[in-house]
Each structure stands twice: as structure tokens, then as C-alpha cells.
Protein backbone atom coordinates (compact mmCIF):
# COMPACT_ATOMS: atom_id res chain seq x y z
CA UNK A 1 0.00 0.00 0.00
CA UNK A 2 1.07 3.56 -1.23
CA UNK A 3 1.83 5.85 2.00
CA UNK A 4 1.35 8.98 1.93
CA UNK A 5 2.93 12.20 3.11
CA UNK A 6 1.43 13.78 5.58
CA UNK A 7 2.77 17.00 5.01
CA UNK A 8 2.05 17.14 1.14
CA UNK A 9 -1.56 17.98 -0.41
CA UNK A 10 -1.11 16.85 -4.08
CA UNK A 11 -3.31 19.36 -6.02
CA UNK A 12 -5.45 17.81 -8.91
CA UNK A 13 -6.87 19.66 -12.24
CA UNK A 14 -9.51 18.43 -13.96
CA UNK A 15 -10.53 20.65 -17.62
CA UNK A 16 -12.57 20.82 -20.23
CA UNK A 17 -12.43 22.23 -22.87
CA UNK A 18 -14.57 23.25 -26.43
CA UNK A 19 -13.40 25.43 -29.47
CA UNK A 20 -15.30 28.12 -30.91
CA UNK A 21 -16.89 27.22 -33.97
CA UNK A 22 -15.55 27.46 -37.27
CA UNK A 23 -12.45 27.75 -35.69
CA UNK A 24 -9.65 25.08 -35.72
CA UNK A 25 -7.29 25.71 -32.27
CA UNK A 26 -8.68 26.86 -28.97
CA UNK A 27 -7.76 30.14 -27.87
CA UNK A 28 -8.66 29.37 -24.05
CA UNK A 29 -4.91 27.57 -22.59
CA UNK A 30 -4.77 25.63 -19.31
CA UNK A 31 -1.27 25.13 -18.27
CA UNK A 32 0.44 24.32 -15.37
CA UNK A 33 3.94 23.48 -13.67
CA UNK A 34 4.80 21.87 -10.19
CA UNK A 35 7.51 23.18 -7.84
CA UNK A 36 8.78 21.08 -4.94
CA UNK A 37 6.77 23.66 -2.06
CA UNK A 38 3.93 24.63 -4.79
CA UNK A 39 1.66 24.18 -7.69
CA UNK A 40 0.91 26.91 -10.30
CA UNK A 41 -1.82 26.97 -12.41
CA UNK A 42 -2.99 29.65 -15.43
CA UNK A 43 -6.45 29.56 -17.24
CA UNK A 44 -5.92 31.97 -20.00
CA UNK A 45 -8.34 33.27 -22.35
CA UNK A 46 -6.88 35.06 -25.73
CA UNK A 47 -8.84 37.73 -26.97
CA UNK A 48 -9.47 37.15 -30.26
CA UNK A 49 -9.82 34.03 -32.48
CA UNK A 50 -8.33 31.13 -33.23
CA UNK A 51 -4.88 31.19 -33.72
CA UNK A 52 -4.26 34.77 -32.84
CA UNK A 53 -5.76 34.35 -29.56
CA UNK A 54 -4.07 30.49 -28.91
CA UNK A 55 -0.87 32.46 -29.38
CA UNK A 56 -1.50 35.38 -26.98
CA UNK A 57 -2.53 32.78 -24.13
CA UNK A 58 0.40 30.73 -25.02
CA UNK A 59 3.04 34.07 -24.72
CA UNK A 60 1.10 35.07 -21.49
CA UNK A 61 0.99 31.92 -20.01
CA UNK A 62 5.01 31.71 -20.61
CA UNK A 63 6.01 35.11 -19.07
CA UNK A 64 3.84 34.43 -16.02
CA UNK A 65 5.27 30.84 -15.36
CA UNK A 66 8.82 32.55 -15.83
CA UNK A 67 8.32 35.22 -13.42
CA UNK A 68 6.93 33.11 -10.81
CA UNK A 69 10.36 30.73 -11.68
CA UNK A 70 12.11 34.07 -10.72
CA UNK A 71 10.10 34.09 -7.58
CA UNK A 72 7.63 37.05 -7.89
CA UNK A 73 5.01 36.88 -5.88
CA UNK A 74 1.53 35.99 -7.70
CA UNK A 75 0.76 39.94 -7.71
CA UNK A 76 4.38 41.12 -8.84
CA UNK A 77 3.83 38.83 -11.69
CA UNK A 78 0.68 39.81 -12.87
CA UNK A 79 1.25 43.34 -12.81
CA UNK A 80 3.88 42.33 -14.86
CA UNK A 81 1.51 41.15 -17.48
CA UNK A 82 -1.28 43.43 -16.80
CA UNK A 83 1.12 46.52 -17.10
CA UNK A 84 1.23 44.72 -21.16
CA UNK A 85 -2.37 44.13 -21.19
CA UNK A 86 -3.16 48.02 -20.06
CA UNK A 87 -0.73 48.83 -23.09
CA UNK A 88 -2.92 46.83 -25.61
CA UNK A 89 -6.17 48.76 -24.70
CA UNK A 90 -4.97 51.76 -27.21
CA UNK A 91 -2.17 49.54 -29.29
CA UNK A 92 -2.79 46.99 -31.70
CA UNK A 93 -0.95 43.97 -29.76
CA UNK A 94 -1.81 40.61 -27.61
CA UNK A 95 -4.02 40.23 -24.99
CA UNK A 96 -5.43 37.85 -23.23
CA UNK A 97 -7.28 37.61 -20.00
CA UNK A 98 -6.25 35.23 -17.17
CA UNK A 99 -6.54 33.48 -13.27
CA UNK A 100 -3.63 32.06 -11.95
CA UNK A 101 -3.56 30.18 -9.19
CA UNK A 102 -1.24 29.29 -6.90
CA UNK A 103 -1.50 26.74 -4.26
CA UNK A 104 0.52 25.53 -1.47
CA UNK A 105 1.41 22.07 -0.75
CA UNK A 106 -0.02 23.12 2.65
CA UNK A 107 -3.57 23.68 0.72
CA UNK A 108 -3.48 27.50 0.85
CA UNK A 109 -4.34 28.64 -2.59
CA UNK A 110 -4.09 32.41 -4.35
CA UNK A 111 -6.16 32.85 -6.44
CA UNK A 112 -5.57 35.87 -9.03
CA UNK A 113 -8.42 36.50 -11.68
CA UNK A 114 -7.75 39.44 -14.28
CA UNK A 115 -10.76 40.26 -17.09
CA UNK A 116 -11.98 36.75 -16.06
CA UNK A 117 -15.27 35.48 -14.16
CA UNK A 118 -14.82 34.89 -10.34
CA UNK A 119 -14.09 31.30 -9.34
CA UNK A 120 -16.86 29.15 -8.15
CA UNK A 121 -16.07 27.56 -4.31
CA UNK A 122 -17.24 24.23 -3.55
CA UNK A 123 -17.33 23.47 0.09
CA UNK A 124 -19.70 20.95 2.07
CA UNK A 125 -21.34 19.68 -0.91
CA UNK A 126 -22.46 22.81 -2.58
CA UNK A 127 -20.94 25.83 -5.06
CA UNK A 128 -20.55 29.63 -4.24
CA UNK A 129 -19.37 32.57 -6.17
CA UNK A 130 -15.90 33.91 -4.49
CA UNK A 131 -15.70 37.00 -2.50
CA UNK A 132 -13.07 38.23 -4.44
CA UNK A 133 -10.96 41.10 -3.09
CA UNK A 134 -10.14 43.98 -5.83
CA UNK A 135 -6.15 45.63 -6.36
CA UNK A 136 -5.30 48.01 -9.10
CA UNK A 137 -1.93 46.60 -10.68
CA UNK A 138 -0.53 48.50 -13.26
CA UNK A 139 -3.25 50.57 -14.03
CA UNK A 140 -5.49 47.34 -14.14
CA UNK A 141 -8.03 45.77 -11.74
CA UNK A 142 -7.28 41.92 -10.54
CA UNK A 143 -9.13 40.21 -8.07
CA UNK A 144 -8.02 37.92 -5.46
CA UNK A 145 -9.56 34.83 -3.45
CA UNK A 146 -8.03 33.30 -0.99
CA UNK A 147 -8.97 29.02 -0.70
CA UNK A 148 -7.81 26.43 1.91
CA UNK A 149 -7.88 23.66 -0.28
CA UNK A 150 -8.59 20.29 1.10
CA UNK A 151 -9.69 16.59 0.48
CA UNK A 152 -13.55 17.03 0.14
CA UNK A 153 -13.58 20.55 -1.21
CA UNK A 154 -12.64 22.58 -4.36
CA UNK A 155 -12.96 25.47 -6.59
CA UNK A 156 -14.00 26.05 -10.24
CA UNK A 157 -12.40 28.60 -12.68
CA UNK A 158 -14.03 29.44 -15.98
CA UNK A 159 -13.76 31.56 -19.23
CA UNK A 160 -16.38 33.65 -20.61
CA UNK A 161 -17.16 31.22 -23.09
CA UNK A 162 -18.76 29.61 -19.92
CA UNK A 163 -20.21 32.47 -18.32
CA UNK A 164 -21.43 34.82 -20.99
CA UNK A 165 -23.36 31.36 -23.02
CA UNK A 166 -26.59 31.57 -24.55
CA UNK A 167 -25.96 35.93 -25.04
CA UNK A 168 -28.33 37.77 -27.29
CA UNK A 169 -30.32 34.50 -27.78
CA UNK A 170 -31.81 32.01 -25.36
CA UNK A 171 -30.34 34.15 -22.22
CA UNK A 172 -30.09 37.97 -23.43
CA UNK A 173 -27.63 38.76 -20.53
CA UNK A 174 -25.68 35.07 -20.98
CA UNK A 175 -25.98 32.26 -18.42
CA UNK A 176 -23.82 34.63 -15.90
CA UNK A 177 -21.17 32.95 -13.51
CA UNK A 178 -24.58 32.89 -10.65
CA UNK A 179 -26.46 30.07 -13.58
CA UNK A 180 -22.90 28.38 -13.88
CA UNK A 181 -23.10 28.00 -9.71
CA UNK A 182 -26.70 26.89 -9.75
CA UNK A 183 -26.26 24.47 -12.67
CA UNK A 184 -23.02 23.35 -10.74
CA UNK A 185 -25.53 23.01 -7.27
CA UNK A 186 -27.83 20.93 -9.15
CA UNK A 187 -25.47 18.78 -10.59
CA UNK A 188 -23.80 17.94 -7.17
CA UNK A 189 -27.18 17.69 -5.98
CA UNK A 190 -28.25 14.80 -8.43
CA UNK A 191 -24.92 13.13 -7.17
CA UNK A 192 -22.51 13.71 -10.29
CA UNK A 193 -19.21 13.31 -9.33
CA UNK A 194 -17.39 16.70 -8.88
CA UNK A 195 -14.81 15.41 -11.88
CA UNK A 196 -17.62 15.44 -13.76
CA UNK A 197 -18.25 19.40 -13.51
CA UNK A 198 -15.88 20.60 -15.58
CA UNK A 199 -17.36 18.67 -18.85
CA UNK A 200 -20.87 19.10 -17.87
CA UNK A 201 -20.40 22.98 -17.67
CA UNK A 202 -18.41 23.15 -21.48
CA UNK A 203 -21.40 20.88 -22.55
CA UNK A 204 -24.50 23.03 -20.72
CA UNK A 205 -22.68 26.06 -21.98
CA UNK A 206 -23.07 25.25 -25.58
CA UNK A 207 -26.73 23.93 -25.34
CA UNK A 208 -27.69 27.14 -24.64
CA UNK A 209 -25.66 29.08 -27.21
CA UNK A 210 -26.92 26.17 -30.19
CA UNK A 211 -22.99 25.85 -30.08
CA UNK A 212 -19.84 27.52 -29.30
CA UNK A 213 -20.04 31.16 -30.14
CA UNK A 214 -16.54 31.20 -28.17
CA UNK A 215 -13.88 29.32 -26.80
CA UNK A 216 -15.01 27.55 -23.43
CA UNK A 217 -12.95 26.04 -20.69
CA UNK A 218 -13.75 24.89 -17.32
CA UNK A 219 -11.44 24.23 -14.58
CA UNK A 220 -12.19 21.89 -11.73
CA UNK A 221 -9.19 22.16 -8.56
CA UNK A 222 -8.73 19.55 -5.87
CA UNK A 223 -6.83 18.13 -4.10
CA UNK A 224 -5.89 14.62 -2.37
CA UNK A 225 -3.05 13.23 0.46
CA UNK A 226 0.23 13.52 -1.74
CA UNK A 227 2.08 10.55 -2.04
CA UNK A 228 6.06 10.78 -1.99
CA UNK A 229 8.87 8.27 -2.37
CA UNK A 230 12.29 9.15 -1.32
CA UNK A 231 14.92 6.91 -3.05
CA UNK A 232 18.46 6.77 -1.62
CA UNK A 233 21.16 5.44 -3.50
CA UNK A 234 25.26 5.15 -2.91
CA UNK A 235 26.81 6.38 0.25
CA UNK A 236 28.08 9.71 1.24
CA UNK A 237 31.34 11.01 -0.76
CA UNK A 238 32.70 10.66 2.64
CA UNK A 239 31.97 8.55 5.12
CA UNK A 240 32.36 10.70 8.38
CA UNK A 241 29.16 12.17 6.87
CA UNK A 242 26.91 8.68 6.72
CA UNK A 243 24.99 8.81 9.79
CA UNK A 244 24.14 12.55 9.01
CA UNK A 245 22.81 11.38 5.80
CA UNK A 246 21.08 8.08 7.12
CA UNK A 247 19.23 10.29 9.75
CA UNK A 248 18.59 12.79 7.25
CA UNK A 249 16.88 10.18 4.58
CA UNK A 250 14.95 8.39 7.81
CA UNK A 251 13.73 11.65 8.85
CA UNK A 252 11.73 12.16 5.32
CA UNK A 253 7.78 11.87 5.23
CA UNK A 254 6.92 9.73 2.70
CA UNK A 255 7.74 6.22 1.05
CA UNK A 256 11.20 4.98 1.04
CA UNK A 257 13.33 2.98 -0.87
CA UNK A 258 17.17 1.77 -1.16
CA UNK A 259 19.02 1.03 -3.73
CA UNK A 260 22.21 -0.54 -3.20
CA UNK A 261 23.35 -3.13 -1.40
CA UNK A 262 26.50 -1.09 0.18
CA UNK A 263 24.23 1.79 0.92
CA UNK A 264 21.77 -0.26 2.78
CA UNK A 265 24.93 -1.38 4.80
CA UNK A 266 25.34 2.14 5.57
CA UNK A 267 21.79 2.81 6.22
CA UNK A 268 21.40 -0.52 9.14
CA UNK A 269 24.58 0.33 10.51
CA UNK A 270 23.88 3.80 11.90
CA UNK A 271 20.03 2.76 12.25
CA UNK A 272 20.93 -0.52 14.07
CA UNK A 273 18.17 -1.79 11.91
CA UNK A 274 18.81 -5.70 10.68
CA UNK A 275 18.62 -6.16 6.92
CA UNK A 276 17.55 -10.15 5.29
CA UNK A 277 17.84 -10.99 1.95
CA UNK A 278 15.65 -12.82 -0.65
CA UNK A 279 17.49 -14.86 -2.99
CA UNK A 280 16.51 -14.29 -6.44
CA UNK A 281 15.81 -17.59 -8.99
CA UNK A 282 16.58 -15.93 -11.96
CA UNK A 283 20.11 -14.73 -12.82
CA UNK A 284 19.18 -11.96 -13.89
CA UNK A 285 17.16 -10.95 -11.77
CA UNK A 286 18.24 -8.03 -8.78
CA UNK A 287 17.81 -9.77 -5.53
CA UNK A 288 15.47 -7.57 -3.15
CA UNK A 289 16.49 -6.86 0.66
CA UNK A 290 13.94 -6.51 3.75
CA UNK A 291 15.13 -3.51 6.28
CA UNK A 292 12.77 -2.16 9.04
CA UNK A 293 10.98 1.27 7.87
CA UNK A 294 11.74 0.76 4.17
CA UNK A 295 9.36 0.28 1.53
CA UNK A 296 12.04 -1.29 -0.70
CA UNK A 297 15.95 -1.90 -0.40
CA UNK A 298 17.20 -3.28 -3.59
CA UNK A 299 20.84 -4.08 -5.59
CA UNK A 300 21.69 -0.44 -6.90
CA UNK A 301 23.33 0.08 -10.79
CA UNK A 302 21.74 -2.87 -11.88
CA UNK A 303 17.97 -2.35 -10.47
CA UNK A 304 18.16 1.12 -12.16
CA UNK A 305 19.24 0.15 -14.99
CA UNK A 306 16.98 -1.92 -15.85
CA UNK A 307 13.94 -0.01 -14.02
CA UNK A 308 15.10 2.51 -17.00
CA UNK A 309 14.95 -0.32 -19.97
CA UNK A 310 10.88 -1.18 -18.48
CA UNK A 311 10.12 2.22 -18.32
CA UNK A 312 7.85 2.73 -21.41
CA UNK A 313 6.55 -1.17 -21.53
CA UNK A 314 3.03 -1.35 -20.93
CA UNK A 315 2.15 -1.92 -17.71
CA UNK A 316 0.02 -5.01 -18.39
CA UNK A 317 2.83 -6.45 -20.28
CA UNK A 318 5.35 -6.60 -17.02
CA UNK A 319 5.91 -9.56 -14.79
CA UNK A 320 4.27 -8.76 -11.35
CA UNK A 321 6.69 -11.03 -9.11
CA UNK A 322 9.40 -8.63 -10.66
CA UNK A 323 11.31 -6.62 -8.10
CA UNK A 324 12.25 -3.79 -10.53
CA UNK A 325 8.25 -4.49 -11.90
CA UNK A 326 7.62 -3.30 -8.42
CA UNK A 327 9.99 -0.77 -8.35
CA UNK A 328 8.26 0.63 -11.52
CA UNK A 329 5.02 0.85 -10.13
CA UNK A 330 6.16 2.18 -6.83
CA UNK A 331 7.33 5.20 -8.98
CA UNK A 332 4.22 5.07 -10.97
CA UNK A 333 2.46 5.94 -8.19
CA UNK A 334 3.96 8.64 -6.62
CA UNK A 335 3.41 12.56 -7.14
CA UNK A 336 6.66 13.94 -5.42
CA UNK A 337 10.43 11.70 -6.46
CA UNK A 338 13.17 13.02 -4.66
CA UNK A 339 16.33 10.85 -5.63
CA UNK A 340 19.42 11.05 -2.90
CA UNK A 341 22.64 10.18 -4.01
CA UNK A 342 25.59 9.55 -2.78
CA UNK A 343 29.01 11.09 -3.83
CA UNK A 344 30.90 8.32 -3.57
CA UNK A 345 32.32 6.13 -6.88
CA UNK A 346 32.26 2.61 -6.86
CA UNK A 347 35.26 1.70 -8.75
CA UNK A 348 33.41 -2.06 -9.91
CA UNK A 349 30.84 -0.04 -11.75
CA UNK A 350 33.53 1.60 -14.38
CA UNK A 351 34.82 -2.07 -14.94
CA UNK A 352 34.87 -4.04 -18.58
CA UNK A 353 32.00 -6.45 -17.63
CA UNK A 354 29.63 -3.52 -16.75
CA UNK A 355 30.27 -1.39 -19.98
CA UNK A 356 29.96 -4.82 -21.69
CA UNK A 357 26.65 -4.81 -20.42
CA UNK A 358 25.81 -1.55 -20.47
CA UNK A 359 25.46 -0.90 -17.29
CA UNK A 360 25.45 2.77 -16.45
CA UNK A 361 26.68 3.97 -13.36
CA UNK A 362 23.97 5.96 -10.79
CA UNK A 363 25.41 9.65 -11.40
CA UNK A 364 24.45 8.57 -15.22
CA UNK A 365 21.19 6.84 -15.09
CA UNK A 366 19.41 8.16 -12.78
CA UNK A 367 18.93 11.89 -15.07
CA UNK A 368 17.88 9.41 -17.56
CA UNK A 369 14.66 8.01 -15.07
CA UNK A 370 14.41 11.19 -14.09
CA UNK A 371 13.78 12.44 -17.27
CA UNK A 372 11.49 9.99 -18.32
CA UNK A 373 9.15 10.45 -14.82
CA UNK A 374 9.03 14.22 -16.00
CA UNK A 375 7.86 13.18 -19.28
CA UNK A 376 4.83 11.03 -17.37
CA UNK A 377 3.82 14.19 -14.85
CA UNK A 378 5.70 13.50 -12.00
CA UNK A 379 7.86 16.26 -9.90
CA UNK A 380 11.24 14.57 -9.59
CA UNK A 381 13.88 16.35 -7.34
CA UNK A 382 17.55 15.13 -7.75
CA UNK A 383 19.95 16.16 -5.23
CA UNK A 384 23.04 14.86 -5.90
CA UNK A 385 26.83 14.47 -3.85
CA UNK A 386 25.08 14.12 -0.20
């Protein structure tokens, strides 16, 4: 069973999306991009049509991710981009409007709506428009809701595709973000699932218009207990610093695993916990190791080299007794992967027989897994030389 970290709210998004018609590319962007302490999230909406406006969300949504890199806060960054935005109201450049929102592993979320419709907060079962408090930023208005975001609650965030459906027709005024939250009430009150809001809205929304007379995108945020595996691997450059680094690695919230056989030496002999072993009946297989408090403690160069070769097999197509198989899925579970590794060389791992193989050593493999977790969603944190 997958423990998680008690410290570490893993924030879900769940969108939907529909393109206005006639038009081939949305100009409504969701992005988003994890940070080992945070989430950030943009819902941008390009003014314009298609791919004029799918290019001024995608610019937008790029400067504000990069400021918030260089660690503006959520307001310093979207003055940036409203301070461009005011400048478009009497020149003929981009523009899009935008929320971003930016929430805590802790649960505390910011969120930061400019030219867009307040967010819709779902608490105890039922959906209410934000109390957003107003700031002028660079000439511009923003408003900003504060959320504690936890396991049973939410918030909504949606485009004017959304809110303003059904204008001039059906609904002279549009469906207004006040229909969105009573179509969102009514839908939690006939027990669909809150995942399902987000395509239930896009799909209401262009009932009433007879179709999409704009982009529409609705944005569902949640969140669940994070889960969080900690993997250390090789011993400390120097060994005078092992027990800082053993107490260090035990003291992490989360799931743990070992990989190699010297550093699990390491690890019971400052723990004074006793480590057994499980013969493997296949050559070629990595034998797995049993240590008090650890999730896993397996061989090291070889497991993770050949975690790396399974990586993009199916998973149905893996052998479940494996012990790298259940390495992989360990992985494939988690949210957070912080990788710790040890500075020190083992000599063995540069010989003949392990280049004949193909073995690569730990400092070289493990950016290789690393990069391949990024590619499926997952935050991966290497710190290397402990």
C-alpha cells in the first residue's frame, strides 16, 4: 500500500475544454507546472480568435510561469503582465485575459483573476461565487480569493465562453457565472461526481448558445493526500558524513526505498536496523532486501538500470513477481520523487563487464529516469553528492 505524506496535499486539475466554432485551435490555454513547495496553475483566455488568440494565451501563459520561476510573488507577476495588457487597450498587440492560481502544498491557494469570471467555491457539498478582493496593478483591476484547499472541497475557474453562453439569444444577458453555480448546485445535488463538472459545464454552456459562439474552458481544482517516495542510493562522498545522511533520509515523510546493497549497509549500521535478503531464482534478476521502515531496499546500478529499460513497456505487459516491476510501479504511483545520491564512486561499476553490459553507473542513469518520470507528470527532485 502507497503511503502517503502527511505533510504534502497533491493538487489535482480536472478541464474541459470546447473550441469556438468554425475555428480550428482553442484560444482558451490551461497550463500548469509543479515546484517542490507549490503548484501553479494559469487559465488563460486570448482575446481574439483562433490562432491569434491560442498564441497570446500561449506568450502570457510563458512570461507568467517565468516570473513566478524568478520568484515574484503571484501579484508582482501579474502586474507584470497586466502593465502589457493596459498597453494593448490603445495599441494593436496581444491580450489575453487570465486566473492564476497558486496553491501551497499546505492547501493554501491564491487565487488571481484578471478580465476573467470569479471562481466558483465548492465546500460541504455545494458551489458559491468567491468574494473576491479587488487591487489596481498597473493601471489594471485583478481580483483575489483566498482558498484552503482540502480533500472534500474545491474550486472552479471558468472563461467567458462559460459564463457569458446563450448571449443575445436564449439568455439575453448570458448564463452569468450565478447560472454556472446553480447548474453546478444541481449537478452535485443529483450526485454527479465533482470530476464530472468541468465537462458538464463546457457541454451546458453550448446547449444554450446552439454551439460555441466562443472558446469555453472549465477548470475543476482539488486536491488529495500527496504521495512521496524518497529513493536513496550510494553512500556519502565521505563517510564521516553517513549517519548525518542516514538520519537525514529516515527523517523524510513519505515512502522509502534503497538502492544498493553497500548503501543499505550504511543505512542498518547507523540505524541498528537488521537487513535479510531474498534470494533471487533468476540470474538476472536483482535480488530484493527486507530492512525495518523501508518500503524497498534493492541491488543499486543494476535495479536502475533496468527499471530505466521497463520504463515505457506497458504496464500489463510486465511480470508482477518482478522486483524492478515493483519498483516501476512504486514510482508510478507517486506525485513527489526526490532521488538522494551519494558522492561516492564505486570503482566495480567503471569495470569491462559492466560497460559490456551496459550498465550505467547511478550519477548517469538516474537523469535518464528522471527524465522519463518528468515526461509522465511527475515532480522529480535530484539532489546529488550528499
Amino acid at each position: 500500500m502507497t503511503r502517503t505524506d502527511r505533510n504534502y496535499k497533491h493538487t489535482l486539475l480536472t478541464s474541459a475544454q470546447a473550441v469556438k466554432r468554425r475555428m480550428l485551435v482553442c484560444g482558451d490555454l490551461v497550463a500548469e507546472e509543479r515546484a517542490p513547495d507549490h503548484a501553479t496553475f494559469v487559465v488563460l483566455d486570448g482575446i481574439g480568435s483562433g490562432m491569434k488568440a491560442h498564441v497570446a494565451a500561449q506568450l502570457f501563459s510563458s512570461r507568467l510561469l517565468s516570473l513566478l520561476r524568478q520568484d515574484f510573488s503571484t501579484r508582482e507577476a501579474c502586474a507584470r503582465i497586466m502593465a502589457t495588457m493596459h498597453e494593448a487597450r490603445t495599441k494593436d498587440v496581444l491580450f489575453a485575459a487570465f486566473t492564476l492560481v497558486k496553491v501551497s502544498n499546505s492547501g493554501a491557494a491564491v487565487i488571481m483573476s484578471y478580465e476573467m469570471p470569479p471562481p466558483l467555491l465548492i465546500e460541504s457539498g455545494s458551489a458559491a461565487v468567491a468574494r473576491q478582493r479587488f487591487y489596481t496593478l498597473s493601471n489594471e483591476v485583478a481580483g483575489e480569493t483566498l482558498f484552503q484547499l482540502e480533500p472534500g472541497n474545491g474550486f472552479l475557474v471558468l472563461s467567458d465562453g462559460i459564463t457569458q453562453a446563450g448571449m443575445g439569444g436564449r439568455l439575453r444577458g448570458g448564463w452569468g457565472i450565478e447560472g454556472a453555480r446553480d447548474f453546478v448546485n444541481q449537478s452535485l445535488s443529483a450526485g454527479k461526481p465533482a470530476a464530472d463538472l468541468p465537462g458538464l459545464l463546457v457541454a451546458e454552456a453550448g446547449r444554450f448558445g446552439g454551439g460555441y459562439k466562443d472558446d469555453a474552458t472549465a477548470a475543476l481544482f482539488t486536491c488529495r493526500p500527496g504521495r512521496t517516495v524518497h529513493i536513496l542510493t550510494g553512500p556519502p562522498s565521505n563517510p564521516a558524513g553517513d549517519k548525518a545522511a542516514v538520519d537525514a533520509f529516515l527523517a523524510e515523510d513519505g515512502m522509502k526505498v534503497i538502492c544498493g546493497s553497500t548503501t543499505a549497509d550504511v543505512c542498518a549500521r547507523h540505524s541498528g536496523r537488521k537487513i535479510t535478503s531474498s534470494a533471487s531464482e533468476n540470474p538476472f534478476e536483482p535480488p530484493e532486501r527486507f530492512m525495518e521502515g523501508m518500503d524497498m531496499v534493492t541491488e543499486g546500478a543494476l535495479t536502475l538500470n533496468q527499471l530505466y529499460n521497463l520504463m515505457g513497456d506497458p504496464a500489463a505487459e510486465l511480470d508482477r513477481s518482478s522486483t524492478v516491476t515493483r519498483l516501476l510501479d512504486l514510482l508510478r504511483s507517486a506525485d513527489r520523487i526526490y532521488f538522494h545520491i551519494g558522492g561516492a564512486r564505486n570503482p566495480g561499476h567503471g569495470g569491462q563487464i559492466f560497460r559490456q553490459l551496459g550498465v550505467l553507473p547511478r550519477q548517469a542513469i538516474i537523469p535518464l529516469i528522471a527524465g522519463k518520470l518528468r515526461g509522465e507528470g511527475k515532480l522529480v527532485i535530484v539532489k546529488d553528492n550528499i
